[in-house]
PDB file of N, CA and C in Angstrom:
ATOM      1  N   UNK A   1       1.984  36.118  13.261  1.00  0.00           N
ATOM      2  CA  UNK A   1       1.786  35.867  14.671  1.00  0.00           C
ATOM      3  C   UNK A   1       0.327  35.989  15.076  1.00  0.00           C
ATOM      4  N   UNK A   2      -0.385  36.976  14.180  1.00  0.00           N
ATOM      5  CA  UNK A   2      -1.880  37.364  14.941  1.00  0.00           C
ATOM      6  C   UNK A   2      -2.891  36.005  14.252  1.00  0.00           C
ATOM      7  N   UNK A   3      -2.165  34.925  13.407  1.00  0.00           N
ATOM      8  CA  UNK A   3      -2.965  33.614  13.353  1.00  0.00           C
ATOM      9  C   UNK A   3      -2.696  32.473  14.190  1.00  0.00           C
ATOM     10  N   UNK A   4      -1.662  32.458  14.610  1.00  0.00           N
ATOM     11  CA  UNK A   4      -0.938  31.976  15.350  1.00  0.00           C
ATOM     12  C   UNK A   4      -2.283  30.701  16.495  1.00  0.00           C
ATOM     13  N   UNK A   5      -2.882  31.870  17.471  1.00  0.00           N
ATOM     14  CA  UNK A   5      -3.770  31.458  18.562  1.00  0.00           C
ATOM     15  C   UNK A   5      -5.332  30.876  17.658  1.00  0.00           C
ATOM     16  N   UNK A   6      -5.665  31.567  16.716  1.00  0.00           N
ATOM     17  CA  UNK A   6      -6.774  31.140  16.228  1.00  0.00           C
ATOM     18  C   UNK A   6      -6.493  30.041  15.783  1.00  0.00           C
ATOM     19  N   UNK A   7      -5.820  29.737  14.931  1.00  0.00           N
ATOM     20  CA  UNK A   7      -5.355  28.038  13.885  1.00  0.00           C
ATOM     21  C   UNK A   7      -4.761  27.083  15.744  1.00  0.00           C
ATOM     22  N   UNK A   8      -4.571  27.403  16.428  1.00  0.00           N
ATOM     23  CA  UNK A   8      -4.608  26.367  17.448  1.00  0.00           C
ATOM     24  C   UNK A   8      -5.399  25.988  17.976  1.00  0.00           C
ATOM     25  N   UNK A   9      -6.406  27.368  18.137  1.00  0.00           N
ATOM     26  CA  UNK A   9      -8.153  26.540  18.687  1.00  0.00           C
ATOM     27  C   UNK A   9      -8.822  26.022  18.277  1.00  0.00           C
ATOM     28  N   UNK A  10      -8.533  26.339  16.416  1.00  0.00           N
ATOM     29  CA  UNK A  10      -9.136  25.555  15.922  1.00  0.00           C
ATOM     30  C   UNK A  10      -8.803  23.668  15.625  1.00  0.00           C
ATOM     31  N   UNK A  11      -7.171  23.595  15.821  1.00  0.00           N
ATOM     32  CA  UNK A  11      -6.846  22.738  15.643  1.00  0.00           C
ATOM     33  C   UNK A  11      -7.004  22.031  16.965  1.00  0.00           C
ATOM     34  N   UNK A  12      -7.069  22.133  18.138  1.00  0.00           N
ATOM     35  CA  UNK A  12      -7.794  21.774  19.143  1.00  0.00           C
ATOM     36  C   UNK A  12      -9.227  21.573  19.393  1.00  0.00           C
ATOM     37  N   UNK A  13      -9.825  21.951  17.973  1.00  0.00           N
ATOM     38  CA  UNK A  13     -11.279  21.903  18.535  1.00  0.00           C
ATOM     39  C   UNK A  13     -11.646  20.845  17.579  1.00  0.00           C
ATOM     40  N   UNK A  14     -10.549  20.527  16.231  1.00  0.00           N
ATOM     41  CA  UNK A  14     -10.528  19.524  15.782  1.00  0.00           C
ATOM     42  C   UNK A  14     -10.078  17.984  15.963  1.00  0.00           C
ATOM     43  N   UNK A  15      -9.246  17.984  17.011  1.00  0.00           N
ATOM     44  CA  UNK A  15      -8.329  17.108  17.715  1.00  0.00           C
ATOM     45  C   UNK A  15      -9.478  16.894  18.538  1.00  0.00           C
ATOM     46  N   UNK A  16     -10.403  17.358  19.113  1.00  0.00           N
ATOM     47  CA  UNK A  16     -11.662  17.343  19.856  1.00  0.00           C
ATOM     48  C   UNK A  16     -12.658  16.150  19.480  1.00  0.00           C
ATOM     49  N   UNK A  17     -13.198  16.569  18.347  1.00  0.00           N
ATOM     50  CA  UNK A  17     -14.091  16.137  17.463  1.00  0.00           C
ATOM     51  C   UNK A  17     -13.836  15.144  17.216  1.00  0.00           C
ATOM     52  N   UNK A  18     -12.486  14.801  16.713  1.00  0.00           N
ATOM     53  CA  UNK A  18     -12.277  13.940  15.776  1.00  0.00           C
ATOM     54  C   UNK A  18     -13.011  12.183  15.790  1.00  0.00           C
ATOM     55  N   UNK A  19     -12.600  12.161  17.173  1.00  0.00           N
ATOM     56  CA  UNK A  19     -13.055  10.431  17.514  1.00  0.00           C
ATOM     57  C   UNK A  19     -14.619  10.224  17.702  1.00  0.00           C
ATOM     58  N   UNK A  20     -15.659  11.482  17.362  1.00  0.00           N
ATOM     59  CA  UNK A  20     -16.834  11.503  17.413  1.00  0.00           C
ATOM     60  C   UNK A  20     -17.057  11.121  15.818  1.00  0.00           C
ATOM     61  N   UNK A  21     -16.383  12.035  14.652  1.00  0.00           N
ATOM     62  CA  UNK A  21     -16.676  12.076  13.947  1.00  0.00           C
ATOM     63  C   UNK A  21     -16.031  10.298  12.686  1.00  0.00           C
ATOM     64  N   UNK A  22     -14.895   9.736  13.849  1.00  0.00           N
ATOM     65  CA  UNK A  22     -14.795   8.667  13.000  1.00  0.00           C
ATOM     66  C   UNK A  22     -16.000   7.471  13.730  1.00  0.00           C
ATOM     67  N   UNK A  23     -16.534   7.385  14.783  1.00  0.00           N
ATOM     68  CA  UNK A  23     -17.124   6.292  15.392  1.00  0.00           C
ATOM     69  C   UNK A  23     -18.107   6.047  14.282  1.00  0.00           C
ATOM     70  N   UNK A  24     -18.989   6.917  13.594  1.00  0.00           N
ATOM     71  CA  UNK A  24     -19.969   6.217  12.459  1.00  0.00           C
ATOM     72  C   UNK A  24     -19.701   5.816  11.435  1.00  0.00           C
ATOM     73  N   UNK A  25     -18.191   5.766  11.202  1.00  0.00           N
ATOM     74  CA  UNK A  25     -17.740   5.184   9.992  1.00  0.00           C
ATOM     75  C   UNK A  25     -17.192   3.627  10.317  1.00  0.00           C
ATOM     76  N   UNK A  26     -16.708   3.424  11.641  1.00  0.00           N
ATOM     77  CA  UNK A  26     -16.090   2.265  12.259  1.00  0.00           C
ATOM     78  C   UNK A  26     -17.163   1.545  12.629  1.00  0.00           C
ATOM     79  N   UNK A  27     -18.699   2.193  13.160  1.00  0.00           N
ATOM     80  CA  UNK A  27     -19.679   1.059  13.192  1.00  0.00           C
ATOM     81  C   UNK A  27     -20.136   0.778  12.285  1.00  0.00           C
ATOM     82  N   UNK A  28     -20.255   1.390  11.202  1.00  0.00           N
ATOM     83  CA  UNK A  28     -20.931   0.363  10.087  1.00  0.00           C
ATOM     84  C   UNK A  28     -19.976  -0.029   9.190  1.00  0.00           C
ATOM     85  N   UNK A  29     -18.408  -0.116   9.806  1.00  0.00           N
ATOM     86  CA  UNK A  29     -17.364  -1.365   9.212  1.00  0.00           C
ATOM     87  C   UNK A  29     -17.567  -2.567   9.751  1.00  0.00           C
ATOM     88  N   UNK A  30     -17.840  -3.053  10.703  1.00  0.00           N
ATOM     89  CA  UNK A  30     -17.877  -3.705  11.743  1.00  0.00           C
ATOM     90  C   UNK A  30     -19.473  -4.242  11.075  1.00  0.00           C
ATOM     91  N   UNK A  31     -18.935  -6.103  11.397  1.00  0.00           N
ATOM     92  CA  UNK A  31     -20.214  -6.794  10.896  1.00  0.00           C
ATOM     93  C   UNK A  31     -20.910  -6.891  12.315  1.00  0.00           C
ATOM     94  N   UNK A  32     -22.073  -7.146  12.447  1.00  0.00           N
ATOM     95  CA  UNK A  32     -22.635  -7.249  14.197  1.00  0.00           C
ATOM     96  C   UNK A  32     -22.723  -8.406  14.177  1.00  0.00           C
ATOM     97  N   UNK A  33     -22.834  -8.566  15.262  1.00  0.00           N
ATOM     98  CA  UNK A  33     -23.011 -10.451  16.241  1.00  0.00           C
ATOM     99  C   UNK A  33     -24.587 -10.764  15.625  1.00  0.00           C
ATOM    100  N   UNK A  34     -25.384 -10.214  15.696  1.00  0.00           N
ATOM    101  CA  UNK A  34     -26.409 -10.581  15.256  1.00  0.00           C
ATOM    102  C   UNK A  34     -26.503 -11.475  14.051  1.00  0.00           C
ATOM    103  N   UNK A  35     -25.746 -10.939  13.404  1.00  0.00           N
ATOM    104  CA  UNK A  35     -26.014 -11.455  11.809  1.00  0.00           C
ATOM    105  C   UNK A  35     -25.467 -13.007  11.751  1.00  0.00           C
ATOM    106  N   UNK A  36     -25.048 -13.561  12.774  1.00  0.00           N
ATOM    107  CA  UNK A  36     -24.297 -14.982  13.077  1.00  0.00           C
ATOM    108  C   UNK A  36     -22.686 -15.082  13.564  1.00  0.00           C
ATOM    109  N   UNK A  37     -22.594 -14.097  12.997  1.00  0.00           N
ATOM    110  CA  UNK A  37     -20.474 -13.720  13.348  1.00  0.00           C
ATOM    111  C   UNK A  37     -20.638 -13.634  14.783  1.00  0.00           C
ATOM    112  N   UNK A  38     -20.403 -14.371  16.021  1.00  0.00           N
ATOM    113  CA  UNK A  38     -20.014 -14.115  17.019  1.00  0.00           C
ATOM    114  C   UNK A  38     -18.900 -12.675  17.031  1.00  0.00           C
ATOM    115  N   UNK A  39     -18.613 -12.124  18.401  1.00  0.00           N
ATOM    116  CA  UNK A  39     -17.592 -11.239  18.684  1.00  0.00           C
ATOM    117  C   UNK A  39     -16.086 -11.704  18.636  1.00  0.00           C
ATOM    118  N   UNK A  40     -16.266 -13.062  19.366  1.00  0.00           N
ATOM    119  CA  UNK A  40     -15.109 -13.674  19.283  1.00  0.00           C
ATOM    120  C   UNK A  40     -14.313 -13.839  18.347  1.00  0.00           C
ATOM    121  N   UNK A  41     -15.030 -14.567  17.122  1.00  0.00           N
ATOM    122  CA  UNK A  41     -15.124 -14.976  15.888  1.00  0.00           C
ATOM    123  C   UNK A  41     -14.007 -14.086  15.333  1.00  0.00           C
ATOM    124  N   UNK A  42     -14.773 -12.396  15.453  1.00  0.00           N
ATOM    125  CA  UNK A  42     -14.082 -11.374  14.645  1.00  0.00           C
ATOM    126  C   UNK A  42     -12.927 -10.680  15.295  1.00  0.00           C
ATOM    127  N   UNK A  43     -12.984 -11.023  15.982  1.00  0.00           N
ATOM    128  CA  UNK A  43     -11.843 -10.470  17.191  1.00  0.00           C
ATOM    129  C   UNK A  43     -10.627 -12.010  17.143  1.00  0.00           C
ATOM    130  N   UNK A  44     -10.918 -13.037  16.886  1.00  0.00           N
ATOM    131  CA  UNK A  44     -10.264 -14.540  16.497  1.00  0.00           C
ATOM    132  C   UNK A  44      -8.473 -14.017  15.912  1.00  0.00           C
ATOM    133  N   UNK A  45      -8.820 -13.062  14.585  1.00  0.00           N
ATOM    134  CA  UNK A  45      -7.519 -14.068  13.992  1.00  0.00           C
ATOM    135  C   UNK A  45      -7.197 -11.990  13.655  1.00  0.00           C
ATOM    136  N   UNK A  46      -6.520 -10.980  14.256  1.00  0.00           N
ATOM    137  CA  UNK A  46      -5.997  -9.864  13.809  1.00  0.00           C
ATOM    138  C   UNK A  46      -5.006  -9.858  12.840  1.00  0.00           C
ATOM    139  N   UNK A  47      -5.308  -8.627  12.024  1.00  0.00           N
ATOM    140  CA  UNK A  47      -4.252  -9.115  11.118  1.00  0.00           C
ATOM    141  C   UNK A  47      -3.051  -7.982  11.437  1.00  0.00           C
ATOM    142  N   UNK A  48      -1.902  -8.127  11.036  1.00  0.00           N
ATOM    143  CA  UNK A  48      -0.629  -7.423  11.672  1.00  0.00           C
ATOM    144  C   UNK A  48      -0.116  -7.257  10.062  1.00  0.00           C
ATOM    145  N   UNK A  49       0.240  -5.737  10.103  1.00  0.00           N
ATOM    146  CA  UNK A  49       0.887  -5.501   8.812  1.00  0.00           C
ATOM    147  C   UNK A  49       2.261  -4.760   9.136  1.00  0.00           C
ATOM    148  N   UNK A  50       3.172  -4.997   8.558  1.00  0.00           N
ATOM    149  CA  UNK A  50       4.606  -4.679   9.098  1.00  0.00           C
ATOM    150  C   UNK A  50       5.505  -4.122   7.770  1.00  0.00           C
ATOM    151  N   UNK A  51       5.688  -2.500   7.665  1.00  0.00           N
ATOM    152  CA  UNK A  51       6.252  -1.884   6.516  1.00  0.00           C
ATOM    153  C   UNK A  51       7.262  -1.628   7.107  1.00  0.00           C
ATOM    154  N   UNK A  52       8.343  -1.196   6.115  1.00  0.00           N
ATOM    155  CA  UNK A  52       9.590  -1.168   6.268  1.00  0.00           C
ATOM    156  C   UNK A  52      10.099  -0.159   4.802  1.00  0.00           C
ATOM    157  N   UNK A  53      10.549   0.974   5.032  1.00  0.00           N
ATOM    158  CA  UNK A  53      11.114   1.688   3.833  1.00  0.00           C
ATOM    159  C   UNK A  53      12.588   2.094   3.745  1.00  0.00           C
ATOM    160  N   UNK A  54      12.716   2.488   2.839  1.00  0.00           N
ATOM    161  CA  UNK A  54      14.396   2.272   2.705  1.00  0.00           C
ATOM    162  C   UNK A  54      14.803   3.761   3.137  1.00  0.00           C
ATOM    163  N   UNK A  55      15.385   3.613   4.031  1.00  0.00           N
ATOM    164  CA  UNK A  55      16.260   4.671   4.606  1.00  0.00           C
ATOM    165  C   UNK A  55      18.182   4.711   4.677  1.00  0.00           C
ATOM    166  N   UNK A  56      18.253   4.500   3.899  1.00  0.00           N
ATOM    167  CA  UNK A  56      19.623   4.448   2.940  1.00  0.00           C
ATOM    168  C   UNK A  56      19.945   3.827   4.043  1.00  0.00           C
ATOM    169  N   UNK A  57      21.368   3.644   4.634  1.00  0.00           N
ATOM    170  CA  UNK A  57      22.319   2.444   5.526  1.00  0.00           C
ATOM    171  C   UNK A  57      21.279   1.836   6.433  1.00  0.00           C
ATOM    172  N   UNK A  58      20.618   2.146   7.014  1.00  0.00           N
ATOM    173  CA  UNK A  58      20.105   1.627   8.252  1.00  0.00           C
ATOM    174  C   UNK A  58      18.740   0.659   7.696  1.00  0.00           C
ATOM    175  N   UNK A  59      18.787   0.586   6.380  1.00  0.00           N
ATOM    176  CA  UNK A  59      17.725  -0.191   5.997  1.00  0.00           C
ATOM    177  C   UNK A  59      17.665  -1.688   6.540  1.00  0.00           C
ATOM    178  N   UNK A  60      18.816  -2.671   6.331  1.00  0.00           N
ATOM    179  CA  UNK A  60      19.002  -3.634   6.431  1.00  0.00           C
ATOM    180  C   UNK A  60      19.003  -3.912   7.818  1.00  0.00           C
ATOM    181  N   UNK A  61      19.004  -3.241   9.011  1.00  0.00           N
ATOM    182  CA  UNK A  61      18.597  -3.260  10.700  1.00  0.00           C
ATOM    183  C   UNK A  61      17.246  -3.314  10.442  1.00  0.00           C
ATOM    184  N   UNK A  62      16.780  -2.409  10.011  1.00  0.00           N
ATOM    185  CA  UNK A  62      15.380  -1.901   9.963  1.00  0.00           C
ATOM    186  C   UNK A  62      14.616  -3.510   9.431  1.00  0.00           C
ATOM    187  N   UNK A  63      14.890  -3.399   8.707  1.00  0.00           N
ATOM    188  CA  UNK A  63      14.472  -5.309   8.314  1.00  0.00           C
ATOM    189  C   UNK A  63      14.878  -6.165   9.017  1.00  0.00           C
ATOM    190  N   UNK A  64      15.584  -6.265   9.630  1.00  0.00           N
ATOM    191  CA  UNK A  64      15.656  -7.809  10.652  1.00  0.00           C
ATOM    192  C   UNK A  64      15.022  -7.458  11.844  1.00  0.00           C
ATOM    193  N   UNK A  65      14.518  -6.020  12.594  1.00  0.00           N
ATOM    194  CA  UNK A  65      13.700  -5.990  13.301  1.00  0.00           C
ATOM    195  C   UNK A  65      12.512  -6.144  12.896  1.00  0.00           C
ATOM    196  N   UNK A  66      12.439  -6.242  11.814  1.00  0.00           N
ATOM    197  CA  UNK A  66      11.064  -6.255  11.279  1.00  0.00           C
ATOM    198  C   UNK A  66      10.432  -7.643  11.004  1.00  0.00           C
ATOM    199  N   UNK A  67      11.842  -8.557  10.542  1.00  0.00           N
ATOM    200  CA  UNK A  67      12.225  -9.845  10.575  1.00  0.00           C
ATOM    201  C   UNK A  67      11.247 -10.705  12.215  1.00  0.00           C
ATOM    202  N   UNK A  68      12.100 -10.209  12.964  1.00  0.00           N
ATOM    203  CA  UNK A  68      11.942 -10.257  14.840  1.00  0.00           C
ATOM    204  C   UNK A  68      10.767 -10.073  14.605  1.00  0.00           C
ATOM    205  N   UNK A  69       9.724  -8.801  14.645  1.00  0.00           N
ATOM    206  CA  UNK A  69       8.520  -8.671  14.876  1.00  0.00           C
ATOM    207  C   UNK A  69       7.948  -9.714  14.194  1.00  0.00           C
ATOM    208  N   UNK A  70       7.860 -10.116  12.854  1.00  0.00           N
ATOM    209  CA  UNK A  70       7.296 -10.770  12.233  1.00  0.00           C
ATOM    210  C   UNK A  70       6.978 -12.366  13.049  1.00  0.00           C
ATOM    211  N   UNK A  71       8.311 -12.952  13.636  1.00  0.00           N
ATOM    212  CA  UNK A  71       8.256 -13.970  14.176  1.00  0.00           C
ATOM    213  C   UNK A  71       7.105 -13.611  15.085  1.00  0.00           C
ATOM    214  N   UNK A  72       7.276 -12.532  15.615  1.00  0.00           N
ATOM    215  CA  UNK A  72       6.167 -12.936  17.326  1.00  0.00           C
ATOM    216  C   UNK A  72       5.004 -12.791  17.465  1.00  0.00           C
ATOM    217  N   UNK A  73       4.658 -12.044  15.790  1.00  0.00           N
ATOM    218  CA  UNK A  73       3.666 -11.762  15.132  1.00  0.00           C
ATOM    219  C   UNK A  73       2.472 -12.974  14.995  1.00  0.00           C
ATOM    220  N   UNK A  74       3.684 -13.825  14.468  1.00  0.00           N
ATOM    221  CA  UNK A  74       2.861 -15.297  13.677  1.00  0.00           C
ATOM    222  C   UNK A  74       2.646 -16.415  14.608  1.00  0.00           C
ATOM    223  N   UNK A  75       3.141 -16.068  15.988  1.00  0.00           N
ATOM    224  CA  UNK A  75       2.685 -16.923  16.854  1.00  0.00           C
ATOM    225  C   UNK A  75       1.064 -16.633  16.979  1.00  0.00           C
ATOM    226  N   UNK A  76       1.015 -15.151  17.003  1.00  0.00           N
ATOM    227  CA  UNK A  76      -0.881 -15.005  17.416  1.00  0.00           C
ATOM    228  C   UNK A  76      -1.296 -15.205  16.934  1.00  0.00           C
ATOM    229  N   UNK A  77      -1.195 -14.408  15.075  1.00  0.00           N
ATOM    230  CA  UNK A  77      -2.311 -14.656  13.984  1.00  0.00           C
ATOM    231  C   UNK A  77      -2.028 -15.178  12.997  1.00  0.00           C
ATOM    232  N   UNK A  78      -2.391 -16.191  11.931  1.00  0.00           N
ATOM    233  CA  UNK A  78      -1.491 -16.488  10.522  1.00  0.00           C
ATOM    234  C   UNK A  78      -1.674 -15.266   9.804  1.00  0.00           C
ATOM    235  N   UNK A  79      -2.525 -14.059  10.426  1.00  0.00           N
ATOM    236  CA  UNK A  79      -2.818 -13.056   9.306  1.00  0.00           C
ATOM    237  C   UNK A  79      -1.506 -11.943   9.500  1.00  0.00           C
ATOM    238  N   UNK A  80      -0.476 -12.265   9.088  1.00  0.00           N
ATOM    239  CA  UNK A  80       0.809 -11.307   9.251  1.00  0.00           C
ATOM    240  C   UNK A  80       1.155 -11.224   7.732  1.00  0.00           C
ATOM    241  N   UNK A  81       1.207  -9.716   7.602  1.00  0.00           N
ATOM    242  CA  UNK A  81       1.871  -9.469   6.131  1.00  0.00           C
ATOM    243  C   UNK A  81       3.025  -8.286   6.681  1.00  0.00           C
ATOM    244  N   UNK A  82       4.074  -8.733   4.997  1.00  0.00           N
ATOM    245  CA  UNK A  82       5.687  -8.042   5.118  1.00  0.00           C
ATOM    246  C   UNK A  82       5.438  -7.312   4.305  1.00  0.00           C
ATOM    247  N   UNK A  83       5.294  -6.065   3.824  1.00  0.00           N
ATOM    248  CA  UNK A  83       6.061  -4.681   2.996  1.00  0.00           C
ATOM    249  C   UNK A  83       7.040  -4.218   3.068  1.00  0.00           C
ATOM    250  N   UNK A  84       8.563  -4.691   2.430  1.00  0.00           N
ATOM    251  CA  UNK A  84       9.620  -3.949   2.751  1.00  0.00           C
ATOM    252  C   UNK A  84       9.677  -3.235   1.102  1.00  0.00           C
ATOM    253  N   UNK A  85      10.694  -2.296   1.180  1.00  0.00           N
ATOM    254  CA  UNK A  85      10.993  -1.468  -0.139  1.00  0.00           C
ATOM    255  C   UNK A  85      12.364  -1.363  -0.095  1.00  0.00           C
TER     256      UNK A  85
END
Protein backbone atom coordinates (compact mmCIF):
# COMPACT_ATOMS: atom_id res chain seq x y z
CA UNK A 1 0.00 0.00 0.00
CA UNK A 2 2.88 2.54 1.01
CA UNK A 3 3.83 2.28 -3.08
CA UNK A 4 0.69 2.53 -4.02
CA UNK A 5 0.62 6.83 -4.29
CA UNK A 6 4.25 7.09 -5.45
CA UNK A 7 3.98 4.57 -8.72
CA UNK A 8 0.79 6.84 -9.56
CA UNK A 9 2.66 10.10 -9.63
CA UNK A 10 4.92 8.74 -11.25
CA UNK A 11 2.76 7.17 -13.74
CA UNK A 12 1.02 10.47 -14.13
CA UNK A 13 4.00 12.32 -14.59
CA UNK A 14 4.66 9.89 -17.33
CA UNK A 15 1.26 10.02 -19.01
CA UNK A 16 2.41 13.81 -18.82
CA UNK A 17 5.45 13.70 -20.78
CA UNK A 18 4.68 11.36 -23.00
CA UNK A 19 3.35 13.37 -26.18
CA UNK A 20 6.45 15.73 -25.67
CA UNK A 21 8.66 13.00 -25.75
CA UNK A 22 7.10 11.24 -29.00
CA UNK A 23 6.76 14.71 -31.16
CA UNK A 24 10.70 14.40 -32.18
CA UNK A 25 10.39 11.14 -33.36
CA UNK A 26 7.06 11.91 -35.54
CA UNK A 27 8.84 15.05 -37.01
CA UNK A 28 11.58 13.59 -38.45
CA UNK A 29 9.11 10.67 -39.82
CA UNK A 30 7.35 13.04 -41.68
CA UNK A 31 8.91 14.12 -45.16
CA UNK A 32 8.49 18.22 -45.29
CA UNK A 33 6.74 20.18 -48.06
CA UNK A 34 9.85 21.70 -48.84
CA UNK A 35 11.54 18.90 -50.30
CA UNK A 36 8.67 18.92 -53.25
CA UNK A 37 5.96 16.52 -51.45
CA UNK A 38 3.20 18.99 -51.07
CA UNK A 39 1.01 18.47 -47.63
CA UNK A 40 -1.76 17.41 -49.55
CA UNK A 41 0.11 14.96 -51.47
CA UNK A 42 0.96 13.13 -48.06
CA UNK A 43 -2.11 13.51 -46.39
CA UNK A 44 -3.76 12.17 -50.27
CA UNK A 45 -4.09 8.46 -49.92
CA UNK A 46 -4.14 7.08 -45.67
CA UNK A 47 -3.55 3.87 -45.22
CA UNK A 48 -6.18 1.79 -42.98
CA UNK A 49 -5.05 -1.46 -41.46
CA UNK A 50 -7.79 -3.75 -40.10
CA UNK A 51 -6.73 -6.93 -37.66
CA UNK A 52 -8.87 -9.36 -36.56
CA UNK A 53 -7.80 -12.35 -34.05
CA UNK A 54 -9.37 -15.40 -33.26
CA UNK A 55 -11.41 -15.34 -30.31
CA UNK A 56 -12.88 -18.80 -30.39
CA UNK A 57 -16.97 -18.53 -31.48
CA UNK A 58 -17.25 -14.98 -32.05
CA UNK A 59 -14.48 -14.99 -34.57
CA UNK A 60 -16.48 -15.32 -37.66
CA UNK A 61 -18.81 -11.88 -36.53
CA UNK A 62 -15.66 -10.38 -35.78
CA UNK A 63 -14.72 -10.82 -39.54
CA UNK A 64 -17.65 -9.71 -41.36
CA UNK A 65 -17.47 -6.54 -39.34
CA UNK A 66 -14.30 -6.30 -40.34
CA UNK A 67 -15.53 -7.39 -43.81
CA UNK A 68 -18.12 -3.99 -43.43
CA UNK A 69 -15.26 -1.79 -42.34
CA UNK A 70 -13.15 -2.84 -45.06
CA UNK A 71 -15.83 -1.84 -47.66
CA UNK A 72 -16.05 1.84 -46.34
CA UNK A 73 -12.54 1.79 -45.95
CA UNK A 74 -11.83 1.43 -49.78
CA UNK A 75 -14.09 4.01 -50.77
CA UNK A 76 -11.38 6.68 -49.28
CA UNK A 77 -8.06 5.04 -49.79
CA UNK A 78 -6.89 2.01 -52.13
CA UNK A 79 -4.35 1.79 -49.21
CA UNK A 80 -6.59 -0.75 -47.03
CA UNK A 81 -4.98 -3.89 -45.70
CA UNK A 82 -6.83 -7.25 -43.99
CA UNK A 83 -4.99 -9.28 -41.08
CA UNK A 84 -7.29 -11.85 -39.94
CA UNK A 85 -5.90 -15.06 -37.90
Amino acid sequence: MRLRAPLAAALAALVAIAPGLALPALAASVTPAAIGTSADAIAASPKVVIVVGATEGTTPAYRADADKIYAEAIKYTPNVIKIYS
